[in-house]
N, C-alpha and C. Protein backbone atom coordinates (compact mmCIF):
# COMPACT_ATOMS: atom_id res chain seq x y z
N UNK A 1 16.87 9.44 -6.04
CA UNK A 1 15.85 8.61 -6.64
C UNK A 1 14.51 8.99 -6.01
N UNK A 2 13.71 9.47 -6.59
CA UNK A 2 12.54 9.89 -6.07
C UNK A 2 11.34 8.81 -6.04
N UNK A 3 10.61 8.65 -5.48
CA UNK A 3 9.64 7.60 -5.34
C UNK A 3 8.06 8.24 -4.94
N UNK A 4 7.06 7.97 -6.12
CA UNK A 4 5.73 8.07 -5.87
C UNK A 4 4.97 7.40 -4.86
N UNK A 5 3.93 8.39 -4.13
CA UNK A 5 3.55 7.57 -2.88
C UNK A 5 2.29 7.18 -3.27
N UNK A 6 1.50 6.21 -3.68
CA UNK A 6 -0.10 6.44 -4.06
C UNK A 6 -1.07 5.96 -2.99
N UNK A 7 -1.81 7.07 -2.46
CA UNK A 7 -2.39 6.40 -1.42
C UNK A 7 -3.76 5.85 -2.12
N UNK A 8 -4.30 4.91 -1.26
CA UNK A 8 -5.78 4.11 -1.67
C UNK A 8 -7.11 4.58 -0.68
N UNK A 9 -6.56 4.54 0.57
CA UNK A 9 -6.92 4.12 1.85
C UNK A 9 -6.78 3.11 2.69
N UNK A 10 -7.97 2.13 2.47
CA UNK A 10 -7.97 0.76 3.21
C UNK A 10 -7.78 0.76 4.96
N UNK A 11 -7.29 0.25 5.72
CA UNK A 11 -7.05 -0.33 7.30
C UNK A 11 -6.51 0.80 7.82
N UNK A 12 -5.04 1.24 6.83
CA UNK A 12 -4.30 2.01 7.02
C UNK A 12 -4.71 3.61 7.61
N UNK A 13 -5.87 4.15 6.59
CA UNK A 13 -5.99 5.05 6.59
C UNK A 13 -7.25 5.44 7.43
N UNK A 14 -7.63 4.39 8.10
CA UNK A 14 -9.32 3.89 8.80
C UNK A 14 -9.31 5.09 10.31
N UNK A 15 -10.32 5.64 10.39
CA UNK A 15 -10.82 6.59 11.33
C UNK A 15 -11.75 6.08 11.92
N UNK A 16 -11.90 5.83 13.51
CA UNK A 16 -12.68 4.85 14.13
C UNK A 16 -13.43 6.52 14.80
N UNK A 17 -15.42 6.22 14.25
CA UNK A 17 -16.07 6.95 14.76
C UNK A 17 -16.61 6.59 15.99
N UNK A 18 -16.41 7.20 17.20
CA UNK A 18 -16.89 6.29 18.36
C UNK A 18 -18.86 6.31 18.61
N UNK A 19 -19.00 7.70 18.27
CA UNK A 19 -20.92 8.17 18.16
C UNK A 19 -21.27 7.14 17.26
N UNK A 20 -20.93 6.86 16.04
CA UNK A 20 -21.10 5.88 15.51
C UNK A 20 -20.86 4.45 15.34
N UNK A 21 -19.77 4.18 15.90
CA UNK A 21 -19.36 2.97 16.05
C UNK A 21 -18.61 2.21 14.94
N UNK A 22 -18.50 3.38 14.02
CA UNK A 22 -17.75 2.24 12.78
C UNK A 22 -16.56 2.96 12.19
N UNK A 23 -16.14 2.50 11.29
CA UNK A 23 -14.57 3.02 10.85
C UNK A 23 -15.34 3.54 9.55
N UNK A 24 -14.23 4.48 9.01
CA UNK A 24 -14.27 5.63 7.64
C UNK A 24 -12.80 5.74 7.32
N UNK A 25 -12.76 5.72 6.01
CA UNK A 25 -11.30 5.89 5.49
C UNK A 25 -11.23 7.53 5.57
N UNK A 26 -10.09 8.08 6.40
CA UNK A 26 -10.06 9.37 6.59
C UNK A 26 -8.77 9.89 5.65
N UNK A 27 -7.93 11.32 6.29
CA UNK A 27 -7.18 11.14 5.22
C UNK A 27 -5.75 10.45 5.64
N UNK A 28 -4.77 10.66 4.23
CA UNK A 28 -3.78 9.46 4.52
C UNK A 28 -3.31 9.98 5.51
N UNK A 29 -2.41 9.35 6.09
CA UNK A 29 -1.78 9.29 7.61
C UNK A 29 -0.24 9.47 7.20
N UNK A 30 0.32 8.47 5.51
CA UNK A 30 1.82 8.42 5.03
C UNK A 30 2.94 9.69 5.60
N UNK A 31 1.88 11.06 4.95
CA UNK A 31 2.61 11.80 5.41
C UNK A 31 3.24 12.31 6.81
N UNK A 32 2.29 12.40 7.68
CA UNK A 32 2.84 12.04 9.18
C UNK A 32 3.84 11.33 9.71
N UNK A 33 3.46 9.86 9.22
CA UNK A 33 4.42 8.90 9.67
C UNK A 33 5.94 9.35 9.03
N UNK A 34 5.62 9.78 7.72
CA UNK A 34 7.06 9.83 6.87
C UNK A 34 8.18 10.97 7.94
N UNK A 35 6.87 11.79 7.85
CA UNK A 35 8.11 13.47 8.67
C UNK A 35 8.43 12.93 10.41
N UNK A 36 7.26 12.29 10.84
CA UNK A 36 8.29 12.13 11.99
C UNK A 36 9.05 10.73 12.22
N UNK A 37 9.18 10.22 11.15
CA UNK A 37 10.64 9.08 10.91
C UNK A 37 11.60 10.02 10.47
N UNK A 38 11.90 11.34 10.15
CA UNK A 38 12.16 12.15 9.39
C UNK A 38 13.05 10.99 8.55
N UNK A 39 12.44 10.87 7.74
CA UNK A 39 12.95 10.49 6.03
C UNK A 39 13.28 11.48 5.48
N UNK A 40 14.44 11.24 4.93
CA UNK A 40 14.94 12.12 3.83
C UNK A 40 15.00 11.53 2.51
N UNK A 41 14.04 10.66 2.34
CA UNK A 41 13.93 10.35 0.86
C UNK A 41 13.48 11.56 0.13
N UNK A 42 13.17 11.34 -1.59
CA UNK A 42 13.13 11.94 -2.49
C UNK A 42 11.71 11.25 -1.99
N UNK A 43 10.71 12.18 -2.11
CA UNK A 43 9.58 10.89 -2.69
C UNK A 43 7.79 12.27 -2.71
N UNK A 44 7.03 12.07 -3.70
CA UNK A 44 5.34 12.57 -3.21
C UNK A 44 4.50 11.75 -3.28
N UNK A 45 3.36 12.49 -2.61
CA UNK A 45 2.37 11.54 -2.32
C UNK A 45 1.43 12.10 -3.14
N UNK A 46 0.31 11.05 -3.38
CA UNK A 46 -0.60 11.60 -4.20
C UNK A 46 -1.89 10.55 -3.84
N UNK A 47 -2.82 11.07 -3.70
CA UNK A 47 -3.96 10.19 -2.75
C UNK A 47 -5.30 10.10 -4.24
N UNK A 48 -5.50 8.94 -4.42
CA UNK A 48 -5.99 8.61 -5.76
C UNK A 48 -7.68 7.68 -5.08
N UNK A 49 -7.54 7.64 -4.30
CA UNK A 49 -8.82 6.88 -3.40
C UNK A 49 -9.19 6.85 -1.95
N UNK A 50 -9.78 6.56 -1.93
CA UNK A 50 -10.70 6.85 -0.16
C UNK A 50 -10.94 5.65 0.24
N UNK A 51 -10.81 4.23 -0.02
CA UNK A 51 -11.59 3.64 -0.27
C UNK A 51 -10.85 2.15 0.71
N UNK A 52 -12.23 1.31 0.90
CA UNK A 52 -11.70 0.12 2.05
C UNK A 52 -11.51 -0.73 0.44
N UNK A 53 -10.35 -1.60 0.66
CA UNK A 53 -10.21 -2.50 -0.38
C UNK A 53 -11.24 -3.04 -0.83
N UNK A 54 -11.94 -3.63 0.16
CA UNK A 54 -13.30 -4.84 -0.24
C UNK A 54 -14.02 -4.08 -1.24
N UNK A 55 -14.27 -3.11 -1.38
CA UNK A 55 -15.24 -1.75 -2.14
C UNK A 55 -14.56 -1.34 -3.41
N UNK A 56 -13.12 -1.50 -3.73
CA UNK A 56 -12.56 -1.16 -4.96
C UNK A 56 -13.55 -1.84 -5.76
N UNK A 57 -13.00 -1.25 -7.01
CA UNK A 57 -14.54 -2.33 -7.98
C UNK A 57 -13.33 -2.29 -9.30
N UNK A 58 -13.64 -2.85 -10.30
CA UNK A 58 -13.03 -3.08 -11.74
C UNK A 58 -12.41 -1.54 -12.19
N UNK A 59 -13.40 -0.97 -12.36
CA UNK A 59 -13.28 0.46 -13.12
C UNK A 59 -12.01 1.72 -11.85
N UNK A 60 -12.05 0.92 -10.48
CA UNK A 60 -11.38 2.01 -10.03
C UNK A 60 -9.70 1.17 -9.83
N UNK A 61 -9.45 -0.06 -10.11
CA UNK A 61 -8.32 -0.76 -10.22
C UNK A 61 -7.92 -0.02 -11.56
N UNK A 62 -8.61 0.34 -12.68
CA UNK A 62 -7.89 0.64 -13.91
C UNK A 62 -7.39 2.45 -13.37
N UNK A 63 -8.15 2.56 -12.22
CA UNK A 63 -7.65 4.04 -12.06
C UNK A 63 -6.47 3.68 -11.59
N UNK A 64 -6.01 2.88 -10.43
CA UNK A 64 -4.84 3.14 -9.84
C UNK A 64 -3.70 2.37 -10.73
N UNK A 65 -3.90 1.87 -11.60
CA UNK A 65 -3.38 1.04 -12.86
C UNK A 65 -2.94 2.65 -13.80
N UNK A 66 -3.42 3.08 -14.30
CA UNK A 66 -3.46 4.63 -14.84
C UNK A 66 -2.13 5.58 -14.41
N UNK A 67 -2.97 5.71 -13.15
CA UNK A 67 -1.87 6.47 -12.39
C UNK A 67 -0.64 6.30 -12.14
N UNK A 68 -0.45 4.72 -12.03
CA UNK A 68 1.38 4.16 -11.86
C UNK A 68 1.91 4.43 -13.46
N UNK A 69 1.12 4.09 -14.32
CA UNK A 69 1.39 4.39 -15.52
C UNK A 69 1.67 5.47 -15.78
N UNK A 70 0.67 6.59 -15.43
CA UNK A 70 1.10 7.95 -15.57
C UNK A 70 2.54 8.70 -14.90
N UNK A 71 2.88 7.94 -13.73
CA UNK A 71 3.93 8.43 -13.04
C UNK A 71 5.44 8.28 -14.04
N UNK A 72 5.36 9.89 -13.55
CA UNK A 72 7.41 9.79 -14.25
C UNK A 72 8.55 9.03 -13.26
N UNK A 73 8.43 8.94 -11.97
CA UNK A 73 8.52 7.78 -11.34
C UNK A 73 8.99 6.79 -11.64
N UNK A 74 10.05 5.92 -11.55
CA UNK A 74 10.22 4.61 -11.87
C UNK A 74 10.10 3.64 -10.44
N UNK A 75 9.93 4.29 -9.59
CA UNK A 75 9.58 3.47 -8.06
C UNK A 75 8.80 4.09 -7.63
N UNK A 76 7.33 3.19 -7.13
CA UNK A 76 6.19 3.41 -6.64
C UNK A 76 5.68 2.48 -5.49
N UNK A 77 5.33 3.29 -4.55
CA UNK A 77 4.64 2.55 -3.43
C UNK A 77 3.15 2.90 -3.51
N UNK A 78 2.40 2.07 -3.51
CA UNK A 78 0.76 1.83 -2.99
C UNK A 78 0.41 1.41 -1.89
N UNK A 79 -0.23 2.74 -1.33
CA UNK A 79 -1.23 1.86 -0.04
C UNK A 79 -2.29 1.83 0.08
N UNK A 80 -2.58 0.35 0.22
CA UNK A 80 -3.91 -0.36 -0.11
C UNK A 80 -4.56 -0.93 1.14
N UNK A 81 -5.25 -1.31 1.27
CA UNK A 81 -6.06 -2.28 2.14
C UNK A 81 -5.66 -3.78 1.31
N UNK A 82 -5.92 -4.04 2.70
CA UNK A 82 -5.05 -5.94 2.37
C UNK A 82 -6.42 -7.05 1.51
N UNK A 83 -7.66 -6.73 2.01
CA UNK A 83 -8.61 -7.20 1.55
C UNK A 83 -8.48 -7.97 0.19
N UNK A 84 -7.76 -6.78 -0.81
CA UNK A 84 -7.82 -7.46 -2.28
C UNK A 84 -6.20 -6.25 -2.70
N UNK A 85 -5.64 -6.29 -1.97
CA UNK A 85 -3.82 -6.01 -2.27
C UNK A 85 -3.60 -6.80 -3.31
N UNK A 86 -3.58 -8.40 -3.11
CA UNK A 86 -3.34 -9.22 -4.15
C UNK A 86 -3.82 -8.90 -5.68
N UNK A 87 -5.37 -9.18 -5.43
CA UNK A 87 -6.01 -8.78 -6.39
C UNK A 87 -5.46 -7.38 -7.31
N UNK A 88 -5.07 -6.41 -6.42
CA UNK A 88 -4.67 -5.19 -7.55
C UNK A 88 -3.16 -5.47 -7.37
N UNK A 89 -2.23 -5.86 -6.94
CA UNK A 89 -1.00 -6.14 -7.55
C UNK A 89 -0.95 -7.00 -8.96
N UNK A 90 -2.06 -7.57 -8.90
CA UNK A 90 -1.96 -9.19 -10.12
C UNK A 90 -1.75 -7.90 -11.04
N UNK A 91 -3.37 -6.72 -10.93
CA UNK A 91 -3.89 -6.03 -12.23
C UNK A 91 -2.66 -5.51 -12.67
N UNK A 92 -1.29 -5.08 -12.22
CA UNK A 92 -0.41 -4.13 -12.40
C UNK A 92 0.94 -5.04 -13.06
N UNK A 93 0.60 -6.41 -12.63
CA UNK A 93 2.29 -7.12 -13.19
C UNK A 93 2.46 -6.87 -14.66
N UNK A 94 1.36 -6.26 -15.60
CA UNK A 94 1.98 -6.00 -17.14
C UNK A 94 2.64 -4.57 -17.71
N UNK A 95 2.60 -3.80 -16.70
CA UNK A 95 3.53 -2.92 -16.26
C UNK A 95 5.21 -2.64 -16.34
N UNK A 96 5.51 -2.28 -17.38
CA UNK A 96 6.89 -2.64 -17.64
C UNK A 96 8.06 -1.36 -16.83
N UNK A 97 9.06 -1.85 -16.60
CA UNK A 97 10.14 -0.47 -16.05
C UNK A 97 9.94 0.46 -14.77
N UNK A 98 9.25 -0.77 -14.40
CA UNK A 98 8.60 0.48 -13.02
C UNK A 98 8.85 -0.70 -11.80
N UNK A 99 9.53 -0.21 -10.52
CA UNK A 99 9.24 -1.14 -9.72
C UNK A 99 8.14 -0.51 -8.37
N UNK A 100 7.14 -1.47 -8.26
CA UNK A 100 5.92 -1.07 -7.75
C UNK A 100 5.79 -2.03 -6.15
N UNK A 101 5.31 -1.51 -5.60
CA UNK A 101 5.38 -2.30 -4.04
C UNK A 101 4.24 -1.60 -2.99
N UNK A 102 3.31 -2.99 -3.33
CA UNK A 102 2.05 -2.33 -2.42
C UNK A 102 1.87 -2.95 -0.75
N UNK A 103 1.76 -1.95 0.19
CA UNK A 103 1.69 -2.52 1.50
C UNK A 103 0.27 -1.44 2.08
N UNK A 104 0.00 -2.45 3.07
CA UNK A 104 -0.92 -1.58 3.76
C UNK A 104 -0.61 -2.05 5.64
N UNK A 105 -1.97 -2.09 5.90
CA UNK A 105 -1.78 -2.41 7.79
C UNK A 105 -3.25 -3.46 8.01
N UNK A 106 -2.50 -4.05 9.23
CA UNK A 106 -3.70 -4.86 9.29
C UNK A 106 -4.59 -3.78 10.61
N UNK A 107 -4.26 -2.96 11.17
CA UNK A 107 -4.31 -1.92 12.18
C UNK A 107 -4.18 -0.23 11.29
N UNK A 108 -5.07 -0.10 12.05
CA UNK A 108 -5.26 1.80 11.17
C UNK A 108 -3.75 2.42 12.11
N UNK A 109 -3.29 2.99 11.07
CA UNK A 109 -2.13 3.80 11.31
C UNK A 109 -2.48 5.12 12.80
N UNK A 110 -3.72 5.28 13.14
CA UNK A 110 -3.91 6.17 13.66
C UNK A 110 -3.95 5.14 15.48
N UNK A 111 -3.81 4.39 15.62
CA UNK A 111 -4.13 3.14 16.39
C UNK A 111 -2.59 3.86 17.41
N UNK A 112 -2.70 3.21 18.47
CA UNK A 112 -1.49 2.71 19.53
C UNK A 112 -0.91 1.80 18.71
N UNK A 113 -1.46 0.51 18.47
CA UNK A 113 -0.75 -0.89 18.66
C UNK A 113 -0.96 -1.13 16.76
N UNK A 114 0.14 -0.35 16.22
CA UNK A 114 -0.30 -0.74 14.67
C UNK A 114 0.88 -1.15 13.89
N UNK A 115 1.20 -1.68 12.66
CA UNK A 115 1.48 -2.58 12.11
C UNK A 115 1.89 -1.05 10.69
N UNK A 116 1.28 0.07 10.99
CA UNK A 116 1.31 0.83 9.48
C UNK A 116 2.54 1.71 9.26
N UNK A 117 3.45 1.54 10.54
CA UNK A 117 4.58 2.68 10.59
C UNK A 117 5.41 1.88 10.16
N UNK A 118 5.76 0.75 10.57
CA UNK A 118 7.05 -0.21 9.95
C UNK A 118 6.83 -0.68 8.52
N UNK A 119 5.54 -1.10 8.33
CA UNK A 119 5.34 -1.30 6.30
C UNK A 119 5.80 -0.07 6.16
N UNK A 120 5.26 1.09 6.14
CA UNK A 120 5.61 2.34 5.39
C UNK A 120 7.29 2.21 5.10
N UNK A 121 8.26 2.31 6.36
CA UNK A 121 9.39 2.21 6.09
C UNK A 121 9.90 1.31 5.56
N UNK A 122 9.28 -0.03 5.65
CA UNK A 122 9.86 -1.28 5.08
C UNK A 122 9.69 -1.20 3.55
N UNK A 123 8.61 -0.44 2.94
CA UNK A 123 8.09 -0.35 1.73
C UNK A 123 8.74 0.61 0.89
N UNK A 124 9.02 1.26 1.77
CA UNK A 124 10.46 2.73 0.96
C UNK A 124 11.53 1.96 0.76
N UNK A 125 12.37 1.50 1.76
CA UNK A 125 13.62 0.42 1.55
C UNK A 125 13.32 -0.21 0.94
N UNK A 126 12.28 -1.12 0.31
CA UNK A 126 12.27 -2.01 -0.72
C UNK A 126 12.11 -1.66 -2.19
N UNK A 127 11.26 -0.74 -1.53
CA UNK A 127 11.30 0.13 -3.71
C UNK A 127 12.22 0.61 -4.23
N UNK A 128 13.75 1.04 -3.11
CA UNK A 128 14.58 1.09 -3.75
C UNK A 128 15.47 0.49 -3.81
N UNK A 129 15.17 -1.04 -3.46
CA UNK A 129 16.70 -1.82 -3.68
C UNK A 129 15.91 -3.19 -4.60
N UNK A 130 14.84 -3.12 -4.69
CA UNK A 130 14.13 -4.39 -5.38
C UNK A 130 14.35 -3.61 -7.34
N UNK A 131 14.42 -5.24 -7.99
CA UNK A 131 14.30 -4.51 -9.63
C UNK A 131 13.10 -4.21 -10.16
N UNK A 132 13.08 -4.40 -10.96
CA UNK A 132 11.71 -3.75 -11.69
C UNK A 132 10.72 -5.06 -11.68
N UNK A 133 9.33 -4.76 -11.60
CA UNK A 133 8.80 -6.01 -10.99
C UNK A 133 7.45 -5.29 -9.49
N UNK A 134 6.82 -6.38 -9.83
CA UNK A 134 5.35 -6.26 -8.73
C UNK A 134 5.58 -6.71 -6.97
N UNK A 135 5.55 -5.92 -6.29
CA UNK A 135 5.37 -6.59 -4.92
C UNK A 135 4.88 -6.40 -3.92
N UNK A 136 4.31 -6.89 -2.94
CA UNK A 136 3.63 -6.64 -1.70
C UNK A 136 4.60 -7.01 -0.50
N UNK A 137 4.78 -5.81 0.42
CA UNK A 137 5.89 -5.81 1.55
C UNK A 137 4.45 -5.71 2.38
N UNK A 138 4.79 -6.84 3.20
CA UNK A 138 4.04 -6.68 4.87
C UNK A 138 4.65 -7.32 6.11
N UNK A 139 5.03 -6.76 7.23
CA UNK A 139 5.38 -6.94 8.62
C UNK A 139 6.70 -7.91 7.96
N UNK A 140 7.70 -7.00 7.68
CA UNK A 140 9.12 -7.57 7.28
C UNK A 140 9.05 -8.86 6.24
N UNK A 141 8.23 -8.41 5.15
CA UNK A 141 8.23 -9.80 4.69
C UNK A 141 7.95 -8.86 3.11
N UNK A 142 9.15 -9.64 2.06
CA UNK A 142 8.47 -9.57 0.52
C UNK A 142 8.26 -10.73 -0.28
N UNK A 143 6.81 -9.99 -0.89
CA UNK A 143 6.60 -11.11 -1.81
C UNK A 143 6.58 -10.82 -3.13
N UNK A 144 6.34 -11.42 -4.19
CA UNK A 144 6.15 -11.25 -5.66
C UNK A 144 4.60 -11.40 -6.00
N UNK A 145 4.12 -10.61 -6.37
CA UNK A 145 2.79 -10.29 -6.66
C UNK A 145 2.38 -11.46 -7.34
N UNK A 146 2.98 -12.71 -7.84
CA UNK A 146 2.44 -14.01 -8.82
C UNK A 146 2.78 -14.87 -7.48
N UNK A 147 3.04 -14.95 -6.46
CA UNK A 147 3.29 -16.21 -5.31
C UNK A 147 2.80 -15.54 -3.45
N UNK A 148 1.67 -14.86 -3.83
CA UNK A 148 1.41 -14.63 -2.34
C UNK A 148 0.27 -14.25 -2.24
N UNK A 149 -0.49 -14.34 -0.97
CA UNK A 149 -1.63 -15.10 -0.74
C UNK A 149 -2.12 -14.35 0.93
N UNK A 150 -3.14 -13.53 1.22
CA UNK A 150 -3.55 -13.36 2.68
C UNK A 150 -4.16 -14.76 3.26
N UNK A 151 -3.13 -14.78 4.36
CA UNK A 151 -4.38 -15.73 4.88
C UNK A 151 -4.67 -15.29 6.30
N UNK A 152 -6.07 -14.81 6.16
CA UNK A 152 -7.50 -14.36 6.61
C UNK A 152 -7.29 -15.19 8.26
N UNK A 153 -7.07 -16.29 8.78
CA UNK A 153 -6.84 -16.84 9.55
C UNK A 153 -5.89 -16.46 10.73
N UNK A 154 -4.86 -16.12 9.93
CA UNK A 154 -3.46 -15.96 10.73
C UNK A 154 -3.33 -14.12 10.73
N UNK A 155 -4.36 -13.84 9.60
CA UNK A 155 -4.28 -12.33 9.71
C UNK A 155 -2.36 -11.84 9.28
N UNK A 156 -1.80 -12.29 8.16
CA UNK A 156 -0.68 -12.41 7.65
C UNK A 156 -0.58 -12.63 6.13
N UNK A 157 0.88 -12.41 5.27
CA UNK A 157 0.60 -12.70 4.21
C UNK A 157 1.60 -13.84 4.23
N UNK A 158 0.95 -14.54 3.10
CA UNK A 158 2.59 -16.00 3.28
C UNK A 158 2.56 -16.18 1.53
N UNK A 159 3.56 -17.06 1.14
CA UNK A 159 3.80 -17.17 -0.23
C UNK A 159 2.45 -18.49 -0.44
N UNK A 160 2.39 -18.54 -2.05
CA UNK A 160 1.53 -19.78 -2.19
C UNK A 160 2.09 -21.00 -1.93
N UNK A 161 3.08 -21.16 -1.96
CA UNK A 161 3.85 -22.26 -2.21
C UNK A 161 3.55 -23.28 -1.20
């Protein structure tokens, strides 16, 4: 079963400039992490944005909307920035036959102390045992893209309920 990787950027993919002092979405990191978990999944990657979530805009959600569409793929992972994850999972629930599962990090994958190596794996195991259907996997946890919610506070995702 092969599985599409779509990268975004966001937290995950964040490059901390020290001369400068600020972060840049650099490139994805997925592949790294994947080869030295050595995974032997079926799966490619394909990097469709650069971009910190907060900065996605309308016109580039219909891109990554496009692209899952375009995939021969029937299991797809997205990694996004958590900022507005929600927000582009909602755009994707009319999406039929495809099961889709977006995670990102609250910590740049390139970090010591990060949060982006266990989503990655948690997010492969789930795309292929979840049915067809929208979801966001973060720090051992799934949700359904219609019942979950960041909360900004706790720096976590929890259901609405």
């Amino acid at each position: 079963m092969k599985v599409a990787i779509l990268t975004t950027g966001g937290t995950f993919d964040k490059v901390y400039f020290d001369a400068n002092s600020e972060y840049s979405i650099g490139d994805p990191c997925i592949t790294a992490i994947l080869d030295e978990g050595n995974v032997n999944s079926d799966y490619r990657i394909q990097s469709i944005l650069k971009k910190d979530s907060l900065d996605i805009t309308s016109k580039e959600r219909q891109i990554i909307k496009n692209s899952v569409q375009e995939c021969g793929e029937e299991r797809i992972i997205i990694i996004h920035g958590t900022d507005t994850m929600v927000e582009t999972a909602k755009s994707l629930e009319d999406i039929k036959d495809k099961t889709i599962v977006l995670t990102g990090a609250m910590q740049p994958a390139r970090f010591k102390k990060t949060d982006a190596i266990f989503n990655s794996g948690f997010a492969l195991a789930a795309v292929q045992i979840l049915e067809n259907g929208v979801y966001i996997t973060m720090n051992g946890m799934v949700f359904r893209s219609d019942n979950v919610k960041k909360n900004i506070d706790l720096g976590k995702f929890e259901t609405k309920d």
